[in-house]
Structure formats: structure tokens, C-alpha cells
N, C-alpha and C. Protein backbone atom coordinates (compact mmCIF):
# COMPACT_ATOMS: atom_id res chain seq x y z
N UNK A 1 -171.55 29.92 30.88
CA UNK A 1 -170.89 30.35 29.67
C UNK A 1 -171.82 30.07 28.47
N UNK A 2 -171.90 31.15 27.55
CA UNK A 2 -172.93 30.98 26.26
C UNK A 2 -172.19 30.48 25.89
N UNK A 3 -172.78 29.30 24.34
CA UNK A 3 -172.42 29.10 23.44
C UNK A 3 -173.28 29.31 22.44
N UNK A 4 -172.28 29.32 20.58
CA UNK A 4 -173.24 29.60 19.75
C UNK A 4 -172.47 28.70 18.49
N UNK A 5 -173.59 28.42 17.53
CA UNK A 5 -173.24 27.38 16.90
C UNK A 5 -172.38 28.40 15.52
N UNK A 6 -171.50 27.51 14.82
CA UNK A 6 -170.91 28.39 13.82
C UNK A 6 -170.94 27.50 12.75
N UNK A 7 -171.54 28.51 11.66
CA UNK A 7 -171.18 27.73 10.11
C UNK A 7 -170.06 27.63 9.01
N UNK A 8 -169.19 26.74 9.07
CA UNK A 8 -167.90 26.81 8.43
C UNK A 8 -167.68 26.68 7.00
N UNK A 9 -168.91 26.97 6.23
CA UNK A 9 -169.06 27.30 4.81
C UNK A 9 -167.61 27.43 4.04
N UNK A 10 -167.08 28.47 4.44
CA UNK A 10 -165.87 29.03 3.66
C UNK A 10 -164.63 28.40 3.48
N UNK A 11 -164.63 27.72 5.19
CA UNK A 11 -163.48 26.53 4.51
C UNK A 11 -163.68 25.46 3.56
N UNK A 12 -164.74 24.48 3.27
CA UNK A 12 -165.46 23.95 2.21
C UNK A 12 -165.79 24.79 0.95
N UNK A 13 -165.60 26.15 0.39
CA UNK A 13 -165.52 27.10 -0.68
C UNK A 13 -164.34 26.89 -0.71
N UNK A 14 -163.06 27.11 0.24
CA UNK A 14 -161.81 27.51 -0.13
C UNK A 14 -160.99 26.20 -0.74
N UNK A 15 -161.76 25.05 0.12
CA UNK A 15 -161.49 23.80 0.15
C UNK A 15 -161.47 23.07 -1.27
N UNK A 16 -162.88 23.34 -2.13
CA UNK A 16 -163.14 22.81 -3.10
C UNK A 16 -162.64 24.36 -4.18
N UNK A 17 -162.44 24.99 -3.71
CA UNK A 17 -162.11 26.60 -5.06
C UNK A 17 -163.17 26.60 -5.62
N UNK A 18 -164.40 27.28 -4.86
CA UNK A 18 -165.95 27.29 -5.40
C UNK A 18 -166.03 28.66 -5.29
N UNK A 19 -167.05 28.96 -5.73
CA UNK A 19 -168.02 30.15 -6.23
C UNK A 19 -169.44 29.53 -5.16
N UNK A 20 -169.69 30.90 -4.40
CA UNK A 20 -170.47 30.36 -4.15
C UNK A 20 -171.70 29.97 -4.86
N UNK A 21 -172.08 30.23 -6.38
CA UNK A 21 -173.16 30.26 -7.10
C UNK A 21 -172.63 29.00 -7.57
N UNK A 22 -172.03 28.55 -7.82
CA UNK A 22 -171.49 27.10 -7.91
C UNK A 22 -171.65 25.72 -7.02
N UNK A 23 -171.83 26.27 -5.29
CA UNK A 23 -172.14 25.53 -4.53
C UNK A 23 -173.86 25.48 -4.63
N UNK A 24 -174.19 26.52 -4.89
CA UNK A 24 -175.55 26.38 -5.05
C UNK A 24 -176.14 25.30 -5.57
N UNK A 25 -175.45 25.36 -7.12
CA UNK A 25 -175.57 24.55 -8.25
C UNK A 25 -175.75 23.40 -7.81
N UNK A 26 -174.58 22.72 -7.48
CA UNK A 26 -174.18 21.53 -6.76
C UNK A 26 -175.23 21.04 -5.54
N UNK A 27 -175.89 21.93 -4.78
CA UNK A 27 -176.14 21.83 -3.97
C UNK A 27 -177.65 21.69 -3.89
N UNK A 28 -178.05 22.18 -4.91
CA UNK A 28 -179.48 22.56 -4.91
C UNK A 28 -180.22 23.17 -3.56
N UNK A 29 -179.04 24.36 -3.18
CA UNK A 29 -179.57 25.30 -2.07
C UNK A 29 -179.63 26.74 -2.71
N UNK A 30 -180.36 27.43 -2.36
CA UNK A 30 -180.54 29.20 -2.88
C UNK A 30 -179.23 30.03 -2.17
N UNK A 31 -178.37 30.57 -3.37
CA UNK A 31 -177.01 31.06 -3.44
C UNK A 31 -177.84 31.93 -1.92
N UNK A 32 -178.81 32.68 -1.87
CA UNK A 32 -179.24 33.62 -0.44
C UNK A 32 -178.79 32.59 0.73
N UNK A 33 -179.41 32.06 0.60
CA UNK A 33 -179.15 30.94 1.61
C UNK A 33 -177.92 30.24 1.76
N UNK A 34 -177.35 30.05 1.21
CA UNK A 34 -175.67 29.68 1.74
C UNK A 34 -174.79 30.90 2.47
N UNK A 35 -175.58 32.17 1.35
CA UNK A 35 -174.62 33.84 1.98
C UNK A 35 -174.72 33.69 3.31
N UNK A 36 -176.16 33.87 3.69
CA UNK A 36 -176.69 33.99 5.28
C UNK A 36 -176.32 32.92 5.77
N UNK A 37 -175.68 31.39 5.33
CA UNK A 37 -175.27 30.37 6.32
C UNK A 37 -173.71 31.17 6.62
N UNK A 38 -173.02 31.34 5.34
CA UNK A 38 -172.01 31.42 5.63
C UNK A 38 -171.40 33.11 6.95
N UNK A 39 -172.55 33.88 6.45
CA UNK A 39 -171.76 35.35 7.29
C UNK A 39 -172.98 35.00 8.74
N UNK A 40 -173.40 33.76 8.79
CA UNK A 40 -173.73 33.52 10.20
C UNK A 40 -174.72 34.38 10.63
N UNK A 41 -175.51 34.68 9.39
CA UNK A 41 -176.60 35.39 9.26
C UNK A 41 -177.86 34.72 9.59
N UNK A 42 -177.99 33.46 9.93
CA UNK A 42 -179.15 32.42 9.98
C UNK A 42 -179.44 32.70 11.62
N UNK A 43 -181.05 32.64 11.60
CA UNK A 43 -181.57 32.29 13.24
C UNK A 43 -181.84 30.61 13.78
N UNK A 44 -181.19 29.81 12.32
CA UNK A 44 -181.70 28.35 12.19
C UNK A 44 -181.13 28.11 11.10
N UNK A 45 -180.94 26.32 11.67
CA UNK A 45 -179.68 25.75 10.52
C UNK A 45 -180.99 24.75 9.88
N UNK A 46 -181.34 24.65 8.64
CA UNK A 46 -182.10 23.57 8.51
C UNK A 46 -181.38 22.28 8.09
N UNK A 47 -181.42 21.40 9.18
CA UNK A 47 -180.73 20.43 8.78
C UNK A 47 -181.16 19.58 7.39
N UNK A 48 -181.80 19.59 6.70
CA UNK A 48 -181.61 18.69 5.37
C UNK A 48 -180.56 19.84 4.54
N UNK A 49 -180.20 20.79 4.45
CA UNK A 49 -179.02 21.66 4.06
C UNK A 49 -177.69 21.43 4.11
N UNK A 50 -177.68 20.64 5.64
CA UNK A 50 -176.27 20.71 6.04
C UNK A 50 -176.07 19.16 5.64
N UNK A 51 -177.29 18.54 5.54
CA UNK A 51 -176.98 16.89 5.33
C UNK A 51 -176.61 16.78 3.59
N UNK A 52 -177.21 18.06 2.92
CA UNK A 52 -176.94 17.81 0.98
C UNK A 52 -175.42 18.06 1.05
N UNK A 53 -175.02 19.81 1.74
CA UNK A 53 -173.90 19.75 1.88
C UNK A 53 -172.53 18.43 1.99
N UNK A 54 -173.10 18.04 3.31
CA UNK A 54 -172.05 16.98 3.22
C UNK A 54 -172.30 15.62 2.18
N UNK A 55 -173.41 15.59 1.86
CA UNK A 55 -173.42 14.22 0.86
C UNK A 55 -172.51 14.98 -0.36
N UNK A 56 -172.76 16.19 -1.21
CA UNK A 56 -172.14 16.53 -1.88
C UNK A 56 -170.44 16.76 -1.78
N UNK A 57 -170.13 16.80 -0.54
CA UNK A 57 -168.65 17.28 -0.51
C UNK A 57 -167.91 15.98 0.33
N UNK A 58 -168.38 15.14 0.89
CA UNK A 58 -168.23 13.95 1.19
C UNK A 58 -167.84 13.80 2.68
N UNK A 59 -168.72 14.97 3.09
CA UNK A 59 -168.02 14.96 4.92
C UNK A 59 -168.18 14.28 5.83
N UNK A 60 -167.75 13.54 6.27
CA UNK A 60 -168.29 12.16 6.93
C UNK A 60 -168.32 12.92 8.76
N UNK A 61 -167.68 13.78 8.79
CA UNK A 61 -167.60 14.82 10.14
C UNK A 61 -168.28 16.13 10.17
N UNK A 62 -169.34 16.09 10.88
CA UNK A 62 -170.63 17.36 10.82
C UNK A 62 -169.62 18.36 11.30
N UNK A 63 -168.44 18.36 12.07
CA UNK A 63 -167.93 19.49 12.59
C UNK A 63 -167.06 20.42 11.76
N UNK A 64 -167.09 19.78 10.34
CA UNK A 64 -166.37 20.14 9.29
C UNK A 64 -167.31 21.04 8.44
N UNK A 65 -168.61 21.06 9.39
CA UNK A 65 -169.57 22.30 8.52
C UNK A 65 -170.17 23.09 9.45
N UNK A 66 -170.61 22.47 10.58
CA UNK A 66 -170.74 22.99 11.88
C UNK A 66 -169.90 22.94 13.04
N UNK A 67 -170.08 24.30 13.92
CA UNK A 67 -169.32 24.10 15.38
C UNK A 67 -170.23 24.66 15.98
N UNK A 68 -169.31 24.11 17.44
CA UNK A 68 -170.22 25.11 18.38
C UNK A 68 -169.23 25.54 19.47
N UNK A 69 -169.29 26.88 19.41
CA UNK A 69 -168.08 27.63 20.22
C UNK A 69 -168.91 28.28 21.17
N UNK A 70 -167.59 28.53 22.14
CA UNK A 70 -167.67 29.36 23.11
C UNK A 70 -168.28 30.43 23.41
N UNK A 71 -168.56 31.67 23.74
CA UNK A 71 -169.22 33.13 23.58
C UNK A 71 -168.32 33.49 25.02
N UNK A 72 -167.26 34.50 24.77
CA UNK A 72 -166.59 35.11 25.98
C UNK A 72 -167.50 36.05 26.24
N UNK A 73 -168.20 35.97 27.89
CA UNK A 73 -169.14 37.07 27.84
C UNK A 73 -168.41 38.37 29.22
């Protein structure tokens, strides 16, 4: 069974009522670069991204920005 990793961006937007040009801000990541994290547009997660993310939003659980699901093939 494949699996593939998923980026849960949007619940953390919906979570905090952000813009994503706002998370940018906050984030000191390129608004491009959150789009393509979030519509799962990335071939690669760079982890110092996902580590600002959570220092900024206070996620003490990586699965609250990342998953990794199933692939029904």
C-alpha cells in the first residue's frame, strides 16, 4: 500500500483566521511557497519551514502540520 505525506496548512489558516500573505509575514516563508505547501503542490517538505511554522503557531504535534496517509491504489 502507497503512502503520501499531506500538508495541513489550511487548518492552521482557518485555525488562526489568516491570510495567507499574513502567514508569510509571520513566518518569514514566500506566500509561493506556503500556496504550493498548502495545494500539495511540493515534491519536498523543507523541514526548517515546517519547524518556523510550528515555533510560530505553537505546535508542539508535527501531525498538526503534517500527515501521512494512505493512497487507495
Amino acid at each position: 500500500m502507497e503512502k503520501k505525506v499531506t500538508v495541513k496548512l489550511q487548518n492552521i489558516v482557518q485555525k488562526h483566521d489568516l491570510s495567507l500573505r499574513e502567514m508569510s509575514r509571520l513566518t518569514d516563508i514566500p506566500r509561493p511557497t506556503l500556496s504550493k505547501l498548502m495545494n500539495q503542490k511540493m515534491q519536498y517538505i523543507h523541514l526548517p519551514h515546517i519547524l518556523r511554522i510550528a515555533d510560530v503557531f505553537g505546535v508542539d504535534d508535527i501531525r498538526e502540520i503534517i500527515d501521512l496517509e494512505k493512497i487507495n491504489t
